[in-house]
C-alpha atoms as a PDB file:
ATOM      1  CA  UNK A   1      56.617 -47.804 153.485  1.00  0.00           C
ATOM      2  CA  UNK A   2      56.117 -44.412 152.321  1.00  0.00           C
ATOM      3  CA  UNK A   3      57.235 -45.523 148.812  1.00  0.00           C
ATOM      4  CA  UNK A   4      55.489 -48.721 148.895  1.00  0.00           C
ATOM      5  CA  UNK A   5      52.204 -46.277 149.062  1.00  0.00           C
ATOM      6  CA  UNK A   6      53.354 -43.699 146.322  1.00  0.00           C
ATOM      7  CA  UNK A   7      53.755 -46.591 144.066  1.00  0.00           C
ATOM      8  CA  UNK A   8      50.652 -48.102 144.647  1.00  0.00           C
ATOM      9  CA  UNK A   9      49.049 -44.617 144.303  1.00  0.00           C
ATOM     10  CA  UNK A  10      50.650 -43.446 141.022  1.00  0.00           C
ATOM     11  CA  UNK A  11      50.869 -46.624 139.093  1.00  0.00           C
ATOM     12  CA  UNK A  12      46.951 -46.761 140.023  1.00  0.00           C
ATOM     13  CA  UNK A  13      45.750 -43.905 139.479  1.00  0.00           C
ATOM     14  CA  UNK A  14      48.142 -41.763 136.784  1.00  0.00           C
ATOM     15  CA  UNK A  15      50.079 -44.120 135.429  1.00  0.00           C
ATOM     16  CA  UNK A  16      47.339 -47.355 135.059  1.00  0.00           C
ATOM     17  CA  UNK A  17      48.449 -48.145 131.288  1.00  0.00           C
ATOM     18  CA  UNK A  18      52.002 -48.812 132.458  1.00  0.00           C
ATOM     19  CA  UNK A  19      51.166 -50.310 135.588  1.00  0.00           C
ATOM     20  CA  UNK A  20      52.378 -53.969 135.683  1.00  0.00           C
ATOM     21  CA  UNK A  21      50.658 -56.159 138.853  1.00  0.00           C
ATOM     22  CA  UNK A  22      54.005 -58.402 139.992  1.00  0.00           C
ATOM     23  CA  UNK A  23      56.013 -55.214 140.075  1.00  0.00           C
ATOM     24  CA  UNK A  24      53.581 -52.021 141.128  1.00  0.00           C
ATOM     25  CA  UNK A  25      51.007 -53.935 143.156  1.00  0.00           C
ATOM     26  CA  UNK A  26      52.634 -57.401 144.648  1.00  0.00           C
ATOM     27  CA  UNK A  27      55.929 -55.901 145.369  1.00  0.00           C
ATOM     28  CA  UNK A  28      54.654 -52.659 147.134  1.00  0.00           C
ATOM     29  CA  UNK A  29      52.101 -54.942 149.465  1.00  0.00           C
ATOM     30  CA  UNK A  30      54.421 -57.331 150.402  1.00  0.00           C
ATOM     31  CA  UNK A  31      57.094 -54.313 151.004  1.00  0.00           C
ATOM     32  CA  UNK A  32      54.280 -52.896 153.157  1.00  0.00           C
ATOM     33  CA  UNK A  33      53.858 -56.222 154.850  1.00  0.00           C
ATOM     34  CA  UNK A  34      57.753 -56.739 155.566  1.00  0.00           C
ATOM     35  CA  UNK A  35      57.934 -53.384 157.137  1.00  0.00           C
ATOM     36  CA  UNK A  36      54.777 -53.443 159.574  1.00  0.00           C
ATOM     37  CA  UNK A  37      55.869 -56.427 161.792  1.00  0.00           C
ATOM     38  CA  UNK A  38      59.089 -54.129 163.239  1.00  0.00           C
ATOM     39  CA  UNK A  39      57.123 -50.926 163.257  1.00  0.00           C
ATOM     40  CA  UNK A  40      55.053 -52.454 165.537  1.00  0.00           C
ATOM     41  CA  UNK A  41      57.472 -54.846 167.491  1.00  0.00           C
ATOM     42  CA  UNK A  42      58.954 -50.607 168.126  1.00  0.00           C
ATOM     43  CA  UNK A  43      56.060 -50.150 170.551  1.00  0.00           C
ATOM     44  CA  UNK A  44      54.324 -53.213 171.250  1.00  0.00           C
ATOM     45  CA  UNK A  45      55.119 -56.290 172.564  1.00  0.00           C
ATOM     46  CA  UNK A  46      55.407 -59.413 170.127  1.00  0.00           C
ATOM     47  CA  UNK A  47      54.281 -61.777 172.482  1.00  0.00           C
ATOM     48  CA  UNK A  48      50.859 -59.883 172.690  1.00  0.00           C
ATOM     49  CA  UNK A  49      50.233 -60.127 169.166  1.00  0.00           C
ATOM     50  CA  UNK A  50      51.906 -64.020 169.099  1.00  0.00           C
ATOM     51  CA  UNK A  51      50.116 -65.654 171.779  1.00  0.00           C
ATOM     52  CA  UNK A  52      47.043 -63.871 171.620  1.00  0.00           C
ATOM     53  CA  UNK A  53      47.540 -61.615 174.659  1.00  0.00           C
ATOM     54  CA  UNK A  54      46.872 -58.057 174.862  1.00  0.00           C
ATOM     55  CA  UNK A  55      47.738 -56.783 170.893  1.00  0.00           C
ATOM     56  CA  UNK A  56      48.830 -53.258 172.298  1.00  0.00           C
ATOM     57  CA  UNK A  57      50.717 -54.111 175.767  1.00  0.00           C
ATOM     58  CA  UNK A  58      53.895 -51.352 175.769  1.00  0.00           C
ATOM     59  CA  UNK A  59      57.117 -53.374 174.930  1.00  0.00           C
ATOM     60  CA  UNK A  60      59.070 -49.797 175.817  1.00  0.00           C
ATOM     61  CA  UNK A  61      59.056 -47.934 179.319  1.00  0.00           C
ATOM     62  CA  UNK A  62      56.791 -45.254 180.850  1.00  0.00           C
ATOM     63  CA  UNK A  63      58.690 -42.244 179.696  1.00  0.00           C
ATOM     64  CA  UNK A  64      60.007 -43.947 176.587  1.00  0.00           C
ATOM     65  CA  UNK A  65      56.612 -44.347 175.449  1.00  0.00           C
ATOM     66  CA  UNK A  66      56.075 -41.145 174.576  1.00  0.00           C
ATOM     67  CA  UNK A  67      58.350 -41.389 171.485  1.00  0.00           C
ATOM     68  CA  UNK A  68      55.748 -43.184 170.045  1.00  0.00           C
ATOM     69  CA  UNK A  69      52.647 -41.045 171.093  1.00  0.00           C
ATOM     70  CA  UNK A  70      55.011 -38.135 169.114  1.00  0.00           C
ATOM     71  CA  UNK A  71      55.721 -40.013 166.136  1.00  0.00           C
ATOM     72  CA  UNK A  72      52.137 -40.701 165.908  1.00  0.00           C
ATOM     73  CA  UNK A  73      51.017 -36.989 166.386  1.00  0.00           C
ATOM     74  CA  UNK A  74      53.596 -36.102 163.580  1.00  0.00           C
ATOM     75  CA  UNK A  75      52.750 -37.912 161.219  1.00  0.00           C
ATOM     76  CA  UNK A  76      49.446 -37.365 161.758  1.00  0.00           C
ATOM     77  CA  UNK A  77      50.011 -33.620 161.455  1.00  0.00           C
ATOM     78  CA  UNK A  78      52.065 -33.806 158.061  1.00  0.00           C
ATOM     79  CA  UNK A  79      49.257 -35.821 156.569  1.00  0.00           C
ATOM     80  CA  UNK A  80      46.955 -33.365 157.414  1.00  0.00           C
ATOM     81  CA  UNK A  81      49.180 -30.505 155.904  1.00  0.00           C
ATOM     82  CA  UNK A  82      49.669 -32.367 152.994  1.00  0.00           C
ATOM     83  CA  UNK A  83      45.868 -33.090 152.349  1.00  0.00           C
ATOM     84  CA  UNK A  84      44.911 -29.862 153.317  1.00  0.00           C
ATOM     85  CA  UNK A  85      47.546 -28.385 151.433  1.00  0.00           C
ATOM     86  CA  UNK A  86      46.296 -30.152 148.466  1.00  0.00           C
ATOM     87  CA  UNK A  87      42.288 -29.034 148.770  1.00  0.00           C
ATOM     88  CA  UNK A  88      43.294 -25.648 148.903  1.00  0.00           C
ATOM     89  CA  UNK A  89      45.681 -25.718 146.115  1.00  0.00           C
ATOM     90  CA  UNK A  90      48.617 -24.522 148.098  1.00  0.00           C
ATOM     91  CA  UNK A  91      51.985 -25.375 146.560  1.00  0.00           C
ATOM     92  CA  UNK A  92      53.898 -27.377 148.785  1.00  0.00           C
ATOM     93  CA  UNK A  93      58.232 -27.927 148.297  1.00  0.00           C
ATOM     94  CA  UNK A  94      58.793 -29.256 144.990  1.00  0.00           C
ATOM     95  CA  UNK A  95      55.365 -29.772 144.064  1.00  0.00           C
ATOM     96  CA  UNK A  96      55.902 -27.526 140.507  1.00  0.00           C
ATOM     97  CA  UNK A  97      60.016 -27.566 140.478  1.00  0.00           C
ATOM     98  CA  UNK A  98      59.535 -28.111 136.192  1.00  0.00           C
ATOM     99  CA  UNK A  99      57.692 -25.127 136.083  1.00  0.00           C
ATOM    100  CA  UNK A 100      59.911 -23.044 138.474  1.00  0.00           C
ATOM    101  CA  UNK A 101      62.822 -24.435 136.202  1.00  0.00           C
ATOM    102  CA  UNK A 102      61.492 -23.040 132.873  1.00  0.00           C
ATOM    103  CA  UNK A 103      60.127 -19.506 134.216  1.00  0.00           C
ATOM    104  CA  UNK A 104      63.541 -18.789 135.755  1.00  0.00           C
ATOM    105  CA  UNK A 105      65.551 -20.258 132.724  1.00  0.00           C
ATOM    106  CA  UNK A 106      66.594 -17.419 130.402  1.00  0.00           C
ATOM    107  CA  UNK A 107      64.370 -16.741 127.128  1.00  0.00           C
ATOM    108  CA  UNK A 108      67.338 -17.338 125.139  1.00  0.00           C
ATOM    109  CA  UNK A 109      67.999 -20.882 126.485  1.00  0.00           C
ATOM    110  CA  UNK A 110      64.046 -21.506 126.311  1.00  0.00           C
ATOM    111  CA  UNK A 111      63.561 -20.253 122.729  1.00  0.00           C
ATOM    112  CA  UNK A 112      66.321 -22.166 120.208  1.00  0.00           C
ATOM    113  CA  UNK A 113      65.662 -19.888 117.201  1.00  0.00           C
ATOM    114  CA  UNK A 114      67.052 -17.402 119.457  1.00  0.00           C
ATOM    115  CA  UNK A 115      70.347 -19.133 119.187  1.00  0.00           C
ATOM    116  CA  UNK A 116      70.948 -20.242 116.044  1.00  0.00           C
ATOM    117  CA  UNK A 117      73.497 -23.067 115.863  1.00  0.00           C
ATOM    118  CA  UNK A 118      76.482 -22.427 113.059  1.00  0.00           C
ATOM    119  CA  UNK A 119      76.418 -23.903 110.082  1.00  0.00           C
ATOM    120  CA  UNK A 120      79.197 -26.939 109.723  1.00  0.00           C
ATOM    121  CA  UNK A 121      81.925 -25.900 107.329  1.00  0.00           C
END
């Protein structure tokens, strides 16, 4: 679902000229749509939702049920890192690996007149 989002995001916002609606918009929705149904058949009852009983009626047990309360906090806590982490410019894993590559990569490897390749002969 996650990736269903990032593609929507990136092929509508940074990448728009390449963007192409059957593959970055329809296939992402419907991907999102696909997935929803058994995220919430995890925690809810279907027959709720079905018959048009209670939509959020617990389809696990008492103590089970907190699984769900947890996921919900956690995710809800790595959002907030990552949009936090964001405003305040704070580099998060992997968010500049390219330019961690090339300021650890040797000058030689980095400059090729450096290196000079030999001449065929």
């Amino acid at each position: 679902m996650i990736m269903c989002l990032s593609c929507l995001r990136y092929f509508g916002r940074s990448a728009r000229s390449e963007r192409r609606i059957g593959l970055h918009v329809v296939v992402p929705v419907l991907g999102l749509l696909a997935f929803l149904l058994p995220l919430y058949a995890q925690a809810f009852d279907l027959n709720g939702l079905l018959n048009g009983g209670s939509v959020f009626h617990w389809a696990v047990p008492y103590p089970l049920n907190w699984a769900v309360w947890a996921a919900i906090i956690w995710i809800a806590v790595g959002v907030t890192l990552i949009t936090f982490g964001r405003r305040s410019g704070s580099k998060l894993a992997g968010a500049d690996a390219d330019a961690d590559a090339d300021a650890t990569e040797p000058a030689a490897l980095r400059d090729s007149s450096a290196n000079p390749r030999p001449a065929d002969g």
